[in-house]
Structures are given as C-alpha cells and as structure tokens.
Protein backbone atom coordinates (compact mmCIF):
# COMPACT_ATOMS: atom_id res chain seq x y z
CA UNK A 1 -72.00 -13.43 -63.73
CA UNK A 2 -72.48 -15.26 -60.35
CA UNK A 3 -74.47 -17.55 -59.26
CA UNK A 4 -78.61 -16.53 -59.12
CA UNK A 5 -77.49 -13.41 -60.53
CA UNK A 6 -80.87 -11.79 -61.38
CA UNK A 7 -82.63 -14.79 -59.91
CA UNK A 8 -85.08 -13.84 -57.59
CA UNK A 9 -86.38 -14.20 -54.68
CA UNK A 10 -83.15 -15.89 -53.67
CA UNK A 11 -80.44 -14.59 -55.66
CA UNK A 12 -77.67 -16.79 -55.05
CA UNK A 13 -74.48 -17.25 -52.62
CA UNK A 14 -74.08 -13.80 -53.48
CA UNK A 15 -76.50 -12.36 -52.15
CA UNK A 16 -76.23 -14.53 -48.84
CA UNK A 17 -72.65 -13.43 -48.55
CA UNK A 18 -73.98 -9.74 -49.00
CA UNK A 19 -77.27 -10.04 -46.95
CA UNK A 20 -75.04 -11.63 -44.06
CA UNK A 21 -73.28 -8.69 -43.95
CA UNK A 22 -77.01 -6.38 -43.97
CA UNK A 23 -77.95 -8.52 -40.97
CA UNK A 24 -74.45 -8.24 -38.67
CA UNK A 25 -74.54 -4.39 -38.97
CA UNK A 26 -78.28 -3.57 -38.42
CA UNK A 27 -79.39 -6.20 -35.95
CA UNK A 28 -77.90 -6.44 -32.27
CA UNK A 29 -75.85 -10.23 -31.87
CA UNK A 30 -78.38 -11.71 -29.60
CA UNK A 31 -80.96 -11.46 -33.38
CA UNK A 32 -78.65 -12.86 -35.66
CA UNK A 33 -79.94 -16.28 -35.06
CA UNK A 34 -83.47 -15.58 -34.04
CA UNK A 35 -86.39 -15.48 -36.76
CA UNK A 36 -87.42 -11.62 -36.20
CA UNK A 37 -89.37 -9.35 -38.36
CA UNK A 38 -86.05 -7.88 -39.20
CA UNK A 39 -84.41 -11.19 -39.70
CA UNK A 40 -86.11 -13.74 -41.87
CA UNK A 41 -84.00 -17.16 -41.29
CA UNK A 42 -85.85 -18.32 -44.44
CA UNK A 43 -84.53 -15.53 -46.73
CA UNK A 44 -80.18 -16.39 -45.85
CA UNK A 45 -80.53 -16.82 -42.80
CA UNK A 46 -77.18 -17.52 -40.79
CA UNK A 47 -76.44 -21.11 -40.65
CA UNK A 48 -72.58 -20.43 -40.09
CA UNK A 49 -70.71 -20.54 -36.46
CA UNK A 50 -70.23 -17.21 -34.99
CA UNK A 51 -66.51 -16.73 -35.83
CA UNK A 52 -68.39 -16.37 -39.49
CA UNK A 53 -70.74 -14.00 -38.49
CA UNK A 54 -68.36 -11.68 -36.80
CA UNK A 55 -66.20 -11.93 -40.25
CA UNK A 56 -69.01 -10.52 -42.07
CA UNK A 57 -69.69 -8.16 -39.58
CA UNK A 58 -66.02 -6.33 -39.46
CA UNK A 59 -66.37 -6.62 -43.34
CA UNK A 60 -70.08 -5.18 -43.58
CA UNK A 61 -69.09 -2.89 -41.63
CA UNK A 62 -66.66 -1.33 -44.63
CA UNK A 63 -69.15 -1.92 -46.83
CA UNK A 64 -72.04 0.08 -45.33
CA UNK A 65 -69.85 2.83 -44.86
CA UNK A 66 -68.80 3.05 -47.89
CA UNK A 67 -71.63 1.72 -50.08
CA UNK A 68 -74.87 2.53 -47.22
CA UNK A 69 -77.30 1.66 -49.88
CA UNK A 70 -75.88 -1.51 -50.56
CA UNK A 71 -75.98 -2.71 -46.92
CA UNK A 72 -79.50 -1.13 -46.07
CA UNK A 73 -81.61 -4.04 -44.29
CA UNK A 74 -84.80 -5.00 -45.85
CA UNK A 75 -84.05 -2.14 -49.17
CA UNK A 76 -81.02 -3.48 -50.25
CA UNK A 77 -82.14 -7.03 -51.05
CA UNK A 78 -80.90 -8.18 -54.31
CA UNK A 79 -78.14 -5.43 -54.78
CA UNK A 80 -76.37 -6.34 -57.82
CA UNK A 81 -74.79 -3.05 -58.94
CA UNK A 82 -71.46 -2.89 -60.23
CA UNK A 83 -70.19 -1.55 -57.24
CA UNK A 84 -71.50 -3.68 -54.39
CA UNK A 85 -70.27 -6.68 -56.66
CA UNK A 86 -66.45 -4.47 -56.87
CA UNK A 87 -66.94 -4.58 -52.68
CA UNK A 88 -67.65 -7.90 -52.34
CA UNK A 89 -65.22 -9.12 -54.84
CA UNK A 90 -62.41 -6.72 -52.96
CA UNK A 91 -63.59 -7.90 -49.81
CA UNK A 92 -62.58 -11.47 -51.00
CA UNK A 93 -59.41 -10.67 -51.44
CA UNK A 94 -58.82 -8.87 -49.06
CA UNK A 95 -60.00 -11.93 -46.59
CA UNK A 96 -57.79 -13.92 -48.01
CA UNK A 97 -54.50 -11.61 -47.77
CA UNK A 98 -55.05 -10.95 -44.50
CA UNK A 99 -56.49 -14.19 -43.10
CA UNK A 100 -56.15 -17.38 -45.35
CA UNK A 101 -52.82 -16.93 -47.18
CA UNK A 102 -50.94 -16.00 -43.69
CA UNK A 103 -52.89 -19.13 -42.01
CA UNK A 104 -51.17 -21.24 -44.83
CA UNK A 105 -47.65 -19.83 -43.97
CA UNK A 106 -48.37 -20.47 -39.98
CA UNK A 107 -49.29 -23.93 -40.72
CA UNK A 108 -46.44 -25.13 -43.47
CA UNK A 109 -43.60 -23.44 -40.74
C-alpha cells in the first residue's frame, strides 16, 4: 500500500505524483501554476520548481500514452489500479537509472 491509498479526497503523494503528471500533459505551461477550472491548486497543485514539472511532463507523457485513462484530467482522479501503480513504480526507476544514479557517478569522479 502507499500512502492515502483509498483515502479520499486527497489520496496521498501518490496521487500528487500521478495528478502532476494529468496536469503537464493536458494543460498548456503558462496554467500549470495558475488556479484554472482545469487546474485546482488546492487539489496537488504544483508547488515544485519547473525543472520538476517538466520531469513529470516527459514522464506523463509515457504514461498517457500508454495508460490514457490513467492520465485523463479531471476522470482519472484517484487512479489506483494495478497498472497505473506498475507505471508509476517503473517510472521511479527508471528516473533514477537515468538521472540520479549517473548524477552520483558525475559528482564522486
């Protein structure tokens, strides 16, 4: 289990992580910030730099193609299935392969 798994209205980090990547790939930039009808900053809202956003954005943008109702803004609040969680999970992973783990072996050289 994660954390707020099930919880609602809020659902957890999870779901912040997964509704960051909703917002990146149906809004336009210049709404990602803004309180819109699309974009409710009160509902995980993002409150990270942009260099975040744009991380959730290359990976949302896997993860709508492949899993489009998982990704869908305002329907696919709360996704929990086994397969968005397999995504996400993957996509954590993969983050770190590609970003963190090399980052480590730039810095220690």
């Amino acid at each position: 289990p994660h954390s707020g798994q099930g919880r609602p209205p809020m659902f957890g980090d999870f779901e912040a992580q997964r509704h960051w990547m909703e917002l990146t790939t149906a809004l336009p930039v210049s709404d990602w910030y803004r309180n819109t009808s699309d974009n409710d900053l009160w509902y995980w809202g993002l409150d990270y730099p942009p260099l975040t956003a744009y991380h959730s954005y290359a990976l949302g943008c896997v993860g709508r193609r492949l899993l489009p109702q998982g990704f869908a803004l305002h329907t696919s609040r709360g996704s929990e299935s086994a397969e968005v969680k397999a995504f996400m999970r993957l996509s954590v992973i993969a983050s770190d392969l590609l970003v963190y783990i090399p980052g480590c072996f730039f810095v220690v050289d």
